[in-house]
N, C-alpha and C. Protein backbone atom coordinates (compact mmCIF):
# COMPACT_ATOMS: atom_id res chain seq x y z
N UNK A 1 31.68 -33.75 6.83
CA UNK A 1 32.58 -34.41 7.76
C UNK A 1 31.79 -35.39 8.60
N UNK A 2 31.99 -36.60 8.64
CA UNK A 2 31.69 -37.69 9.84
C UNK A 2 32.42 -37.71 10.75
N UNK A 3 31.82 -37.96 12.46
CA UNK A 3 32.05 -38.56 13.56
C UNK A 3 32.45 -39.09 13.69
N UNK A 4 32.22 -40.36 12.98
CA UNK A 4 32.41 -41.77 13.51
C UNK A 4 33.39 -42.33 13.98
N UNK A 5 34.81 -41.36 13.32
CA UNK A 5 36.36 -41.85 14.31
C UNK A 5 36.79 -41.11 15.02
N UNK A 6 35.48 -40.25 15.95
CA UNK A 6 35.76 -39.08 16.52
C UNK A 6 35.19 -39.71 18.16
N UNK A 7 35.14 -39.49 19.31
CA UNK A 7 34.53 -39.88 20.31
C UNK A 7 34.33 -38.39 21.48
N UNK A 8 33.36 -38.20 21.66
CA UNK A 8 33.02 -37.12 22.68
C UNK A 8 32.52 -37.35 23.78
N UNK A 9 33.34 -36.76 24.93
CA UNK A 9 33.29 -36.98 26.33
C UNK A 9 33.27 -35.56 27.04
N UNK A 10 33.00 -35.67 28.43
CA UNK A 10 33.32 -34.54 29.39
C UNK A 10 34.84 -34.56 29.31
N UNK A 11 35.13 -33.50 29.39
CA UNK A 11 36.73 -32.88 30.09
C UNK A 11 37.05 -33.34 31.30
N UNK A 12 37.65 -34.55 32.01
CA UNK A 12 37.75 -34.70 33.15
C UNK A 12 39.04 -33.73 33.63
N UNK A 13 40.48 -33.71 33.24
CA UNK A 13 41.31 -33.27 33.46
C UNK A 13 41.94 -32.69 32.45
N UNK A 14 42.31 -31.37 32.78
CA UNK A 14 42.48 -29.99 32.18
C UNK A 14 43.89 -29.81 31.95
N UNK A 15 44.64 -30.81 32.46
CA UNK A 15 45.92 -31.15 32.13
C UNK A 15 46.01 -31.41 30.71
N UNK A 16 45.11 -32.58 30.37
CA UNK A 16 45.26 -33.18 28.98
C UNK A 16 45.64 -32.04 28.06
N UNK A 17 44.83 -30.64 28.25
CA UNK A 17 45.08 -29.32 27.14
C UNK A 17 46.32 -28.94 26.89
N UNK A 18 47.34 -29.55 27.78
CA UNK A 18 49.02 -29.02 27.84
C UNK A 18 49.26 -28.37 26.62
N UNK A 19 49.01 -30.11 25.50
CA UNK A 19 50.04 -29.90 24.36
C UNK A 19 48.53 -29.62 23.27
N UNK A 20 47.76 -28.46 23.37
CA UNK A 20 46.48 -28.58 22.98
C UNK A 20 46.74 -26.94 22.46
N UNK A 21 46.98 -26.67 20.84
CA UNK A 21 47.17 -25.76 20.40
C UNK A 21 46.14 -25.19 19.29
N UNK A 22 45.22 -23.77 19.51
CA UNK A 22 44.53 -23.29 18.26
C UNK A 22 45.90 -22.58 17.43
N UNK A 23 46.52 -22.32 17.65
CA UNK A 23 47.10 -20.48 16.82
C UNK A 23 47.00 -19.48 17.64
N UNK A 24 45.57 -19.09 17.85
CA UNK A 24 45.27 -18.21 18.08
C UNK A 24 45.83 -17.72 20.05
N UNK A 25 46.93 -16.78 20.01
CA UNK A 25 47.87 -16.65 21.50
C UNK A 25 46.57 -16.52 22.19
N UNK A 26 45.80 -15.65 21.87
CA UNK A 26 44.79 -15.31 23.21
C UNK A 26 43.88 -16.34 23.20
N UNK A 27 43.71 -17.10 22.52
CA UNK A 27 42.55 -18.42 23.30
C UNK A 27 43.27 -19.55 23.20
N UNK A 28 44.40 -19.52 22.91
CA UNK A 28 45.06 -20.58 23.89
C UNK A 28 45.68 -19.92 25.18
N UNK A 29 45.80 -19.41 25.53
CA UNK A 29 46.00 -18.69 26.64
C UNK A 29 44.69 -18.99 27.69
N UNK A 30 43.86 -18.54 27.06
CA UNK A 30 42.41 -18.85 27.73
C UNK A 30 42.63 -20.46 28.13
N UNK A 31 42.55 -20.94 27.08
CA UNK A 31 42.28 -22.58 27.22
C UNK A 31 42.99 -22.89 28.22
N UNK A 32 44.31 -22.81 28.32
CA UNK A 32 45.35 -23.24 29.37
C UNK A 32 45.37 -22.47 30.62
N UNK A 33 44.69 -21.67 30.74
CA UNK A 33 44.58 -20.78 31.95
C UNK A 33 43.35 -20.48 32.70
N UNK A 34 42.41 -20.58 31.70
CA UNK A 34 41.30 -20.08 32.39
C UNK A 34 40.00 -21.23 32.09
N UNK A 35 40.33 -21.81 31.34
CA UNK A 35 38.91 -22.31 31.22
C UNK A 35 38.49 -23.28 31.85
N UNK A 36 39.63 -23.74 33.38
CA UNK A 36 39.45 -24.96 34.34
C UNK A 36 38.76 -23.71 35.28
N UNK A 37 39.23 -22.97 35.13
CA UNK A 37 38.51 -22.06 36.72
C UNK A 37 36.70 -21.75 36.28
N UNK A 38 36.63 -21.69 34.31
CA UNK A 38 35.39 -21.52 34.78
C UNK A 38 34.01 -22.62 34.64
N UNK A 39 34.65 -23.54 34.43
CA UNK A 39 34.61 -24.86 34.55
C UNK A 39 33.99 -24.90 36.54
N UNK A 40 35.18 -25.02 37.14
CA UNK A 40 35.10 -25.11 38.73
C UNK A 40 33.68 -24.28 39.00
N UNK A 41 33.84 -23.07 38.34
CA UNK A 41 32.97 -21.94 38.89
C UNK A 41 31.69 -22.16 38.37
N UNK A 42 31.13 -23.31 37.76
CA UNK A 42 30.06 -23.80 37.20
C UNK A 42 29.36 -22.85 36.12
N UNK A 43 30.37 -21.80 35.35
CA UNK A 43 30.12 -21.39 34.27
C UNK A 43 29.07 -22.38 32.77
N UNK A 44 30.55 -23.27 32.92
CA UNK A 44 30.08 -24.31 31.89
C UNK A 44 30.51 -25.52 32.15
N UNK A 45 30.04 -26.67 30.82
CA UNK A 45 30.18 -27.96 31.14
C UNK A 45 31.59 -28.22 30.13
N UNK A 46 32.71 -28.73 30.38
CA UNK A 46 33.67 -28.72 28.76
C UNK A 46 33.49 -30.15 28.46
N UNK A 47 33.68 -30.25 26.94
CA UNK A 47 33.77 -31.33 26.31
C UNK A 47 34.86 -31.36 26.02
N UNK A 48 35.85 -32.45 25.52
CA UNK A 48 36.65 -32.84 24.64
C UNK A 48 36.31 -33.84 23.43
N UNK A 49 36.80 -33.57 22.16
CA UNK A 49 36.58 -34.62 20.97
C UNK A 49 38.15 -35.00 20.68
N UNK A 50 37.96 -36.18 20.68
CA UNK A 50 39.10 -37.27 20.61
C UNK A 50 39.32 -38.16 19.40
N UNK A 51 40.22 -38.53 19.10
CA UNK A 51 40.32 -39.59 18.03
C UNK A 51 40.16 -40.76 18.47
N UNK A 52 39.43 -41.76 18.05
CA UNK A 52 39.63 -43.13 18.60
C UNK A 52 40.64 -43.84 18.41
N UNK A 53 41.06 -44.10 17.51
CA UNK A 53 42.50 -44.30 16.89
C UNK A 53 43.19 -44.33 18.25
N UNK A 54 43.46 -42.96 18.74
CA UNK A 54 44.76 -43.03 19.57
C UNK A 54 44.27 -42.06 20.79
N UNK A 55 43.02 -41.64 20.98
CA UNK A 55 43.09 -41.08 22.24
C UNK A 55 43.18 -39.30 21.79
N UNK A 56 43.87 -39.10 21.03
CA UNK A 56 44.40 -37.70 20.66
C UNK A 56 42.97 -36.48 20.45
N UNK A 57 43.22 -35.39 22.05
CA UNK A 57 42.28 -34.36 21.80
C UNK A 57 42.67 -33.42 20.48
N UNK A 58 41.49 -33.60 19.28
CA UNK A 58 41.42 -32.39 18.77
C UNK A 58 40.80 -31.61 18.54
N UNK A 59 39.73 -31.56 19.90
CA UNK A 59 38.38 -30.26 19.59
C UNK A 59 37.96 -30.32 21.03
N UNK A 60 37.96 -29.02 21.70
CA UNK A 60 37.09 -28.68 22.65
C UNK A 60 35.72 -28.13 22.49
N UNK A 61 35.14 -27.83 23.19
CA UNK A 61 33.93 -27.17 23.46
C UNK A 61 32.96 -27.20 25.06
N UNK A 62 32.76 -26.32 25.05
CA UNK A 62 32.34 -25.88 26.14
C UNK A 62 30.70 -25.34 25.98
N UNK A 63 30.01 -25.67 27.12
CA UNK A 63 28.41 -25.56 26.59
C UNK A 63 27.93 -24.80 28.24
N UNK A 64 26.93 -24.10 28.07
CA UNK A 64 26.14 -23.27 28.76
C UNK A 64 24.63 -23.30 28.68
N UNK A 65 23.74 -22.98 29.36
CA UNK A 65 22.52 -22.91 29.33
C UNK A 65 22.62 -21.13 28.85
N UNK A 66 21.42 -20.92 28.74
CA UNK A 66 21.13 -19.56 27.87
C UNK A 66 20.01 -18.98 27.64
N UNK A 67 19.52 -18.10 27.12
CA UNK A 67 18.29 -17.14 26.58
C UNK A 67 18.67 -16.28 25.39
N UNK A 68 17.70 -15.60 24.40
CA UNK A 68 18.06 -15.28 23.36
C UNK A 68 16.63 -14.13 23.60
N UNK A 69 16.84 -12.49 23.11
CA UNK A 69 15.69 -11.96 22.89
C UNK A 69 15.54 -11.88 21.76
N UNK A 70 14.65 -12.34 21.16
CA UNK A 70 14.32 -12.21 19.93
C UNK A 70 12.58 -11.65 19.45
N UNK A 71 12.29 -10.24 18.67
CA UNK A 71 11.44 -9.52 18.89
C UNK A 71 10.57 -10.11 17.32
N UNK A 72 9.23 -9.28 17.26
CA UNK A 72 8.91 -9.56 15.53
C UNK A 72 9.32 -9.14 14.63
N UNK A 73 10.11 -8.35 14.76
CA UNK A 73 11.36 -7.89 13.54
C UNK A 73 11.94 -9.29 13.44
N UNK A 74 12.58 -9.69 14.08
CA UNK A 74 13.96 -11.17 13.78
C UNK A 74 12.90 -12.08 13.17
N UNK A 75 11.60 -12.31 13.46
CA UNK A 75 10.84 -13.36 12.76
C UNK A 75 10.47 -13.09 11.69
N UNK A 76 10.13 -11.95 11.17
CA UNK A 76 9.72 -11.79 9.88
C UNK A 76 10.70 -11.94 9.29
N UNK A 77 12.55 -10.91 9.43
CA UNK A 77 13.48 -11.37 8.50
C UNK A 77 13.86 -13.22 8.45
N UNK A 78 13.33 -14.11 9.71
CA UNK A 78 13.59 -15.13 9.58
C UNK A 78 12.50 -15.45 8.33
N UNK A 79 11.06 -14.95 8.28
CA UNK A 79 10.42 -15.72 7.03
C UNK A 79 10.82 -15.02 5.73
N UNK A 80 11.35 -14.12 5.62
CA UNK A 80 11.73 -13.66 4.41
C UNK A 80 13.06 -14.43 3.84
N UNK A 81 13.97 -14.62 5.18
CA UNK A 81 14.85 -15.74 4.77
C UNK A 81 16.23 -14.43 4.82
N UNK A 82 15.75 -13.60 5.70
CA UNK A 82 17.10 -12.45 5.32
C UNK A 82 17.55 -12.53 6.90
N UNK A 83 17.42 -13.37 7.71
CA UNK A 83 17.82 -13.35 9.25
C UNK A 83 19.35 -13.92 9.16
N UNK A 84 19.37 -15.13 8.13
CA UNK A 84 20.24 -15.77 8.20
C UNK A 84 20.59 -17.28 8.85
N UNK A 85 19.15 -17.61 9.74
CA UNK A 85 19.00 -18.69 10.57
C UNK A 85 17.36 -18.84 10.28
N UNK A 86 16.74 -19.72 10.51
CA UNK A 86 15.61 -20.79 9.96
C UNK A 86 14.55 -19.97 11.10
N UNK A 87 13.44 -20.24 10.52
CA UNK A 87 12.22 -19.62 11.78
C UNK A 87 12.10 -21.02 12.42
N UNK A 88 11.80 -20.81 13.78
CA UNK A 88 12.05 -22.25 14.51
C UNK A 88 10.39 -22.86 13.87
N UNK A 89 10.44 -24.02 14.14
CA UNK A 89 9.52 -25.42 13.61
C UNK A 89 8.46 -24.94 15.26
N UNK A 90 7.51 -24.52 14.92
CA UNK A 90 6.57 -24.16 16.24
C UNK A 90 4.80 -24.51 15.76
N UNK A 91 4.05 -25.44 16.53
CA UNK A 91 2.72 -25.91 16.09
C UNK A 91 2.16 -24.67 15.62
N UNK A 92 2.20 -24.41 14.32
CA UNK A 92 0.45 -23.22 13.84
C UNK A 92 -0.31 -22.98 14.84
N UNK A 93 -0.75 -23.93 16.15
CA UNK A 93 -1.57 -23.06 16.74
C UNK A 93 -1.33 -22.31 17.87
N UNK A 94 0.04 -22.40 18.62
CA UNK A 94 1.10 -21.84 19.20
C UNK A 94 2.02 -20.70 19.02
N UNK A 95 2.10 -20.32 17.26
CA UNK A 95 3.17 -19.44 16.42
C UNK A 95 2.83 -18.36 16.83
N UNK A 96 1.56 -17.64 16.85
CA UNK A 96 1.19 -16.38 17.58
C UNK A 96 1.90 -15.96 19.00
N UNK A 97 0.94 -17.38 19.78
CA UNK A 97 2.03 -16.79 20.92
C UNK A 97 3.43 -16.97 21.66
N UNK A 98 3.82 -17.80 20.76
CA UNK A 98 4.90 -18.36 21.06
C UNK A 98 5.70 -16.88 20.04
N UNK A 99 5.59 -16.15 19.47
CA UNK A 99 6.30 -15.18 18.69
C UNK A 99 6.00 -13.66 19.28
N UNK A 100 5.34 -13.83 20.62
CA UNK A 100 5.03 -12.83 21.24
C UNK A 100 6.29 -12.38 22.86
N UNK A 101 6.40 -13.92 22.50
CA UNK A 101 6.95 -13.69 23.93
C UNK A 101 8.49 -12.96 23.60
N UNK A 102 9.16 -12.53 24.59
CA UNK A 102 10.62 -12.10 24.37
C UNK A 102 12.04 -12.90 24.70
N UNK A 103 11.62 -13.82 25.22
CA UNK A 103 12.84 -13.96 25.30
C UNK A 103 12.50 -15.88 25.36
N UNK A 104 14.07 -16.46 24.74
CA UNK A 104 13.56 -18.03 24.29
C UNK A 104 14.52 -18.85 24.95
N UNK A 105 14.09 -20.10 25.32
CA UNK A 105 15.73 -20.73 25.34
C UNK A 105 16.39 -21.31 24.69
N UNK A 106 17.25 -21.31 24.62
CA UNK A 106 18.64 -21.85 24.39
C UNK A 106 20.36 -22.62 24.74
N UNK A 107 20.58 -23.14 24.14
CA UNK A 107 22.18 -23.24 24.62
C UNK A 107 23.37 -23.17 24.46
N UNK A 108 24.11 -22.21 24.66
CA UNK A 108 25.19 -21.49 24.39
C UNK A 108 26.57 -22.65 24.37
N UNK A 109 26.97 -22.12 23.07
CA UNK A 109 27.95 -22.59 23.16
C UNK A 109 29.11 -21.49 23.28
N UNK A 110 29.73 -21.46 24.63
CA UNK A 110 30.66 -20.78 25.27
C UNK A 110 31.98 -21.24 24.70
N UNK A 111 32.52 -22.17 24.52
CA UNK A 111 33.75 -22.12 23.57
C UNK A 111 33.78 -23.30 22.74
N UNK A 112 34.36 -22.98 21.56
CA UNK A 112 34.63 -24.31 21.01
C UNK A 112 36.05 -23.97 19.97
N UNK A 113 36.94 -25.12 19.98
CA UNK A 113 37.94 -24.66 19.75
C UNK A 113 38.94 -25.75 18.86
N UNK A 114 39.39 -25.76 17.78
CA UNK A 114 40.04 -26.76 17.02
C UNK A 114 41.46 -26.83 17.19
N UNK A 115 42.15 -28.20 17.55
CA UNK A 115 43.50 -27.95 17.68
C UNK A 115 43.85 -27.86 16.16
N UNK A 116 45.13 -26.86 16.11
CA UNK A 116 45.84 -26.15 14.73
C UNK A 116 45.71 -27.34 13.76
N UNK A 117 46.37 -28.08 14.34
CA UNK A 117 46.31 -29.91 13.16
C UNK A 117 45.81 -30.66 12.14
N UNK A 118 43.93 -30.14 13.49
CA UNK A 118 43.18 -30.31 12.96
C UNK A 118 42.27 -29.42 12.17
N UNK A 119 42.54 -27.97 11.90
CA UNK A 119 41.47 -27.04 11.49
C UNK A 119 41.38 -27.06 9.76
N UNK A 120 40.88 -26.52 9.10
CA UNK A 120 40.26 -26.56 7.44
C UNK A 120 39.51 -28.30 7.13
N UNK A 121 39.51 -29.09 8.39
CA UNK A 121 38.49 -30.41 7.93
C UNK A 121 37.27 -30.29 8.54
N UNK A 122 36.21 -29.15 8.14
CA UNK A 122 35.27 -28.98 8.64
C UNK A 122 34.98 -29.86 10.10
N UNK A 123 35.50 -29.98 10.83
CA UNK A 123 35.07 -30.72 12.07
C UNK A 123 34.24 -29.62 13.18
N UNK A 124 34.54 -28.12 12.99
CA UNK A 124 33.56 -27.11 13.58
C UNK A 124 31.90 -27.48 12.88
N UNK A 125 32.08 -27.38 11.72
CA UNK A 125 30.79 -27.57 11.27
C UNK A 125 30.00 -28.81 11.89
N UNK A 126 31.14 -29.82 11.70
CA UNK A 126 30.32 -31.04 12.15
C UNK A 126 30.20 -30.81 13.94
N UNK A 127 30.73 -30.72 14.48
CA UNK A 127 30.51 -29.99 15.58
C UNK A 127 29.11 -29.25 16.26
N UNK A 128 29.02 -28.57 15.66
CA UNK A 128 27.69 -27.66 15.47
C UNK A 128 26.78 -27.82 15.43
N UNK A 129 26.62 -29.34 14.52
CA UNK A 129 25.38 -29.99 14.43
C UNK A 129 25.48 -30.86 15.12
N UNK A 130 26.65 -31.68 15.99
CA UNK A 130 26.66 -32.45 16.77
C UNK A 130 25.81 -31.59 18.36
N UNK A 131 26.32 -30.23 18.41
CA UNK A 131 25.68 -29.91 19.53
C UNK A 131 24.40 -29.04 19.45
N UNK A 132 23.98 -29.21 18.44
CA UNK A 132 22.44 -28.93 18.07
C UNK A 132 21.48 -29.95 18.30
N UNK A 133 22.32 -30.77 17.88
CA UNK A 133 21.56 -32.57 18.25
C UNK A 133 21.61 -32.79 20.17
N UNK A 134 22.58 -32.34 20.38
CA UNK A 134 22.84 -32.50 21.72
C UNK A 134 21.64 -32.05 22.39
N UNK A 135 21.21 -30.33 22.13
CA UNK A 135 20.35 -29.34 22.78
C UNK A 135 18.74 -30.52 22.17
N UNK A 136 18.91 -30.70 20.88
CA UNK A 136 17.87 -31.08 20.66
C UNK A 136 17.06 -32.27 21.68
N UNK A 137 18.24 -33.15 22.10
CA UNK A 137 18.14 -34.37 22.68
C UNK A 137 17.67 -34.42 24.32
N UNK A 138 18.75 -33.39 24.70
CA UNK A 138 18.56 -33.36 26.55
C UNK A 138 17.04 -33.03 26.68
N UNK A 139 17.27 -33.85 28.11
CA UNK A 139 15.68 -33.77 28.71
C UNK A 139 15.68 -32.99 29.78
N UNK A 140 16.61 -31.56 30.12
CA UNK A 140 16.47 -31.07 31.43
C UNK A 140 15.65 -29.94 31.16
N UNK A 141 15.47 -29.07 29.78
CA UNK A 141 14.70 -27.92 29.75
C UNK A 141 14.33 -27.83 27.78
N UNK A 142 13.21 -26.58 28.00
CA UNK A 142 13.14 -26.26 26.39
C UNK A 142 14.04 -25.30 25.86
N UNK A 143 14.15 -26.07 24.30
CA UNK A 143 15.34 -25.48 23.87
C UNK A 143 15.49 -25.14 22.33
N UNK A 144 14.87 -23.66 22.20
CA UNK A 144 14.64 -23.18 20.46
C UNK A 144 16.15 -23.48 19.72
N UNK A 145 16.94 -22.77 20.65
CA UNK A 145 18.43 -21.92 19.59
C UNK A 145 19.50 -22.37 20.28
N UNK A 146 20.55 -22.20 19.83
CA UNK A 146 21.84 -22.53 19.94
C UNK A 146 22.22 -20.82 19.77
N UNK A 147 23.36 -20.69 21.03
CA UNK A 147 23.54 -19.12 20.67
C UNK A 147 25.65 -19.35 20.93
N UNK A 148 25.67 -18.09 20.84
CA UNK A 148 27.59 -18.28 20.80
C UNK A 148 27.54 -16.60 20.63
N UNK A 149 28.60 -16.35 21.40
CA UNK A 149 29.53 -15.03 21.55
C UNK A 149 30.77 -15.16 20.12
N UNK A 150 30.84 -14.47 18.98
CA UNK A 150 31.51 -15.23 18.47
C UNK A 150 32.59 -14.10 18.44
N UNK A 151 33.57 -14.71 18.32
CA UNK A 151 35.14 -14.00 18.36
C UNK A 151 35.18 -13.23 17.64
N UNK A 152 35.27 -11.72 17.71
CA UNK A 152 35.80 -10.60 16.76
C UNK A 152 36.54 -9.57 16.94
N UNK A 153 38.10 -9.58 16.12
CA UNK A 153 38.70 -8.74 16.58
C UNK A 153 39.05 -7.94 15.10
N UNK A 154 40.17 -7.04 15.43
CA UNK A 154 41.14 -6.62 14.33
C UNK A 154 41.97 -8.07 13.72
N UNK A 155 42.20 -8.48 14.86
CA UNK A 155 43.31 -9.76 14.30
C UNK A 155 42.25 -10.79 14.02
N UNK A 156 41.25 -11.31 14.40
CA UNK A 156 40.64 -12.72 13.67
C UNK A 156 39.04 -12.67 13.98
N UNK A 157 38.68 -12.98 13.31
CA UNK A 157 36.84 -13.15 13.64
C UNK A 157 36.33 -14.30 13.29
N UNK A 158 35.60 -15.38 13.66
CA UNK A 158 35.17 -16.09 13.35
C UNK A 158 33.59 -16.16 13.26
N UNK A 159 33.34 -14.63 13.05
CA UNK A 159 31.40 -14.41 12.96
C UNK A 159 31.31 -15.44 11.24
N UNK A 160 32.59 -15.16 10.06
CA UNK A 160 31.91 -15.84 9.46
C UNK A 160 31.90 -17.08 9.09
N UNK A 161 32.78 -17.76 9.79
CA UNK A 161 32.33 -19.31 10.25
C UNK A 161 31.21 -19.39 10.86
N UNK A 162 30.70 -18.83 12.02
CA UNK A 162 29.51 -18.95 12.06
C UNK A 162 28.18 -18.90 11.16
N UNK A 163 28.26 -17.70 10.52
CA UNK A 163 27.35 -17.30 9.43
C UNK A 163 27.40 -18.45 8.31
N UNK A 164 28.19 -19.18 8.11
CA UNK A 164 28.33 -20.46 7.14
C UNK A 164 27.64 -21.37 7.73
N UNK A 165 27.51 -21.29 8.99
CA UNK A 165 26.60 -22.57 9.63
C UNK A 165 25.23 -22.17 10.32
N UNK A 166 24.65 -21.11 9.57
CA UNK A 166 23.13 -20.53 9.73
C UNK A 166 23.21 -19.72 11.13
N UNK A 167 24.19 -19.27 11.71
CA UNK A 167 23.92 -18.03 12.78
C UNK A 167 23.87 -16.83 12.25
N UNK A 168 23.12 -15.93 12.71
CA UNK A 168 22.27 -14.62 12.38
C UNK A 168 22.56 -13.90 13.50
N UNK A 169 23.28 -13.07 13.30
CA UNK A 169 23.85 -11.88 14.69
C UNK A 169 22.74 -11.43 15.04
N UNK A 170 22.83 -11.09 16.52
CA UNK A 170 21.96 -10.89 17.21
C UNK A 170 21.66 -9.15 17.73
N UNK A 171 23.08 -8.72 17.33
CA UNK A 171 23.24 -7.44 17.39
C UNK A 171 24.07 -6.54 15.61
N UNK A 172 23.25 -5.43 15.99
CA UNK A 172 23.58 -4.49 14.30
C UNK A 172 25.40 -4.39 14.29
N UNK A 173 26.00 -4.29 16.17
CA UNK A 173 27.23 -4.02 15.84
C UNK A 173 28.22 -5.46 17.02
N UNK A 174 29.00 -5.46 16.96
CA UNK A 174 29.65 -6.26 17.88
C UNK A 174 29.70 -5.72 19.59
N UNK A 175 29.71 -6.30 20.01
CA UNK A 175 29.94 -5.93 21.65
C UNK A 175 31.25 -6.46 22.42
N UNK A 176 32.65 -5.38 22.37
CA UNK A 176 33.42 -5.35 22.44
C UNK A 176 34.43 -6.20 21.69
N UNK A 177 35.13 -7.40 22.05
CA UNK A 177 35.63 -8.71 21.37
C UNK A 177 35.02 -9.65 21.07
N UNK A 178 33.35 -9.63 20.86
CA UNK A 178 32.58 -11.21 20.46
C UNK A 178 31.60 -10.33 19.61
N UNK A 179 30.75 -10.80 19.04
CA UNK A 179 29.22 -10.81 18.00
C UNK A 179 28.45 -11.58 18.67
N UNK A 180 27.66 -11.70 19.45
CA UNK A 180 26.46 -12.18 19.85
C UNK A 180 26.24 -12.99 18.30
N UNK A 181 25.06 -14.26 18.72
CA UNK A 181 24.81 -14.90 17.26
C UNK A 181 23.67 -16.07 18.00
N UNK A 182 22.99 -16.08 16.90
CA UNK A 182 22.31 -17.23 17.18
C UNK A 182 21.61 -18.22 15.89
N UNK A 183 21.43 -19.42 16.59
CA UNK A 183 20.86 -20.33 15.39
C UNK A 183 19.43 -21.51 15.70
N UNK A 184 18.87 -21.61 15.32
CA UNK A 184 17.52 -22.35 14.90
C UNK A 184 18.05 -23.60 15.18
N UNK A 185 17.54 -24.51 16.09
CA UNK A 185 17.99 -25.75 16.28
C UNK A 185 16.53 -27.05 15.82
N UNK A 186 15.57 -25.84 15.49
CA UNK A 186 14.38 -26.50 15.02
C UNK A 186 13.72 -26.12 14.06
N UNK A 187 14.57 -26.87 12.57
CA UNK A 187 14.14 -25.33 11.33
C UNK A 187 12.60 -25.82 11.31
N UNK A 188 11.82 -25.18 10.78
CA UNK A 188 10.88 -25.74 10.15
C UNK A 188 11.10 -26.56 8.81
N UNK A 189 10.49 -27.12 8.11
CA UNK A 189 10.85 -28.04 7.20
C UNK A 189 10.13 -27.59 6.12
């Protein structure tokens, strides 16, 4: 999927979400209810993706700063290639201790969300790597992984949309309604 007739901005007004539908009752519910308060409450930053064409929101997302623990168990299944996400790209003479420490940063992506309209045209995927590029780019802090709470219920999960786009759960079981997850924003090559 390409960008290019896509345009991404901050969320100025939370109105625009009115006529802004996933399917899914409980996160549109969220969207329309809650996600200006946590917005206000300096939770997160929201984006909207737009059509150029005509203005028309069809993708939110919402971004967070973050941390990830990740021990030498997760690195070795990352070099064996059974983690599910890339061992991050780190100088040989750094990998020691940079694989010692516990805990890394990252940036969470706290929601991201396709209007109904638009969903089965991979635009999550492209997404993903749009805000991998994002983390990759900013100049306010360091930044290994991209992490996400990912939605899991009886009624819908989206751990394996994630898992299609190289996130590697972070936990053996889920933690309540999400999967912890994370992804390599610096594979090695």
């Amino acid at each position: 999927m390409n960008l290019e007739e896509y345009k991404i901005e901050l969320l100025s007004d939370f109105e625009e979400l009115i006529n802004f539908y996933t399917g899914k009752d409980k996160m549109d519910d969220f969207l329309h209810n809650h996600l200006q308060d946590c917005e206000e409450s300096h939770y997160c930053k929201t984006f909207c993706v737009r059509l150029k064409a005509n203005n028309t929101i069809v993708a939110i997302f919402a971004l967070a700063f973050d941390s990830v623990d990740i021990d030498s168990d997760d690195f070795d299944d990352m070099r064996m290639g059974a983690a599910g996400t890339d061992l991050p790209a780190v100088k040989e003479t750094f990998r020691e201790q940079f694989e010692q420490k516990y805990t890394y940063p990252a940036l969470e992506i706290a929601y991201l969300a396709i209007e109904q309209k638009f969903q089965s045209l991979h635009l999550g995927s492209a997404l993903i790597e749009e805000i991998a590029s994002m983390a990759r780019n900013q100049r306010y802090a360091g930044c290994v992984f991209l992490t996400v709470r990912a939605w899991h219920t009886s009624d819908y999960s989206a751990v394996g949309f994630y898992e299609k786009n190289q996130f590697a759960k972070l936990t053996p079981v889920p933690q309540m309604d999400v999967w912890p997850m994370y992804k390599t924003i610096w594979p090695e090559e």
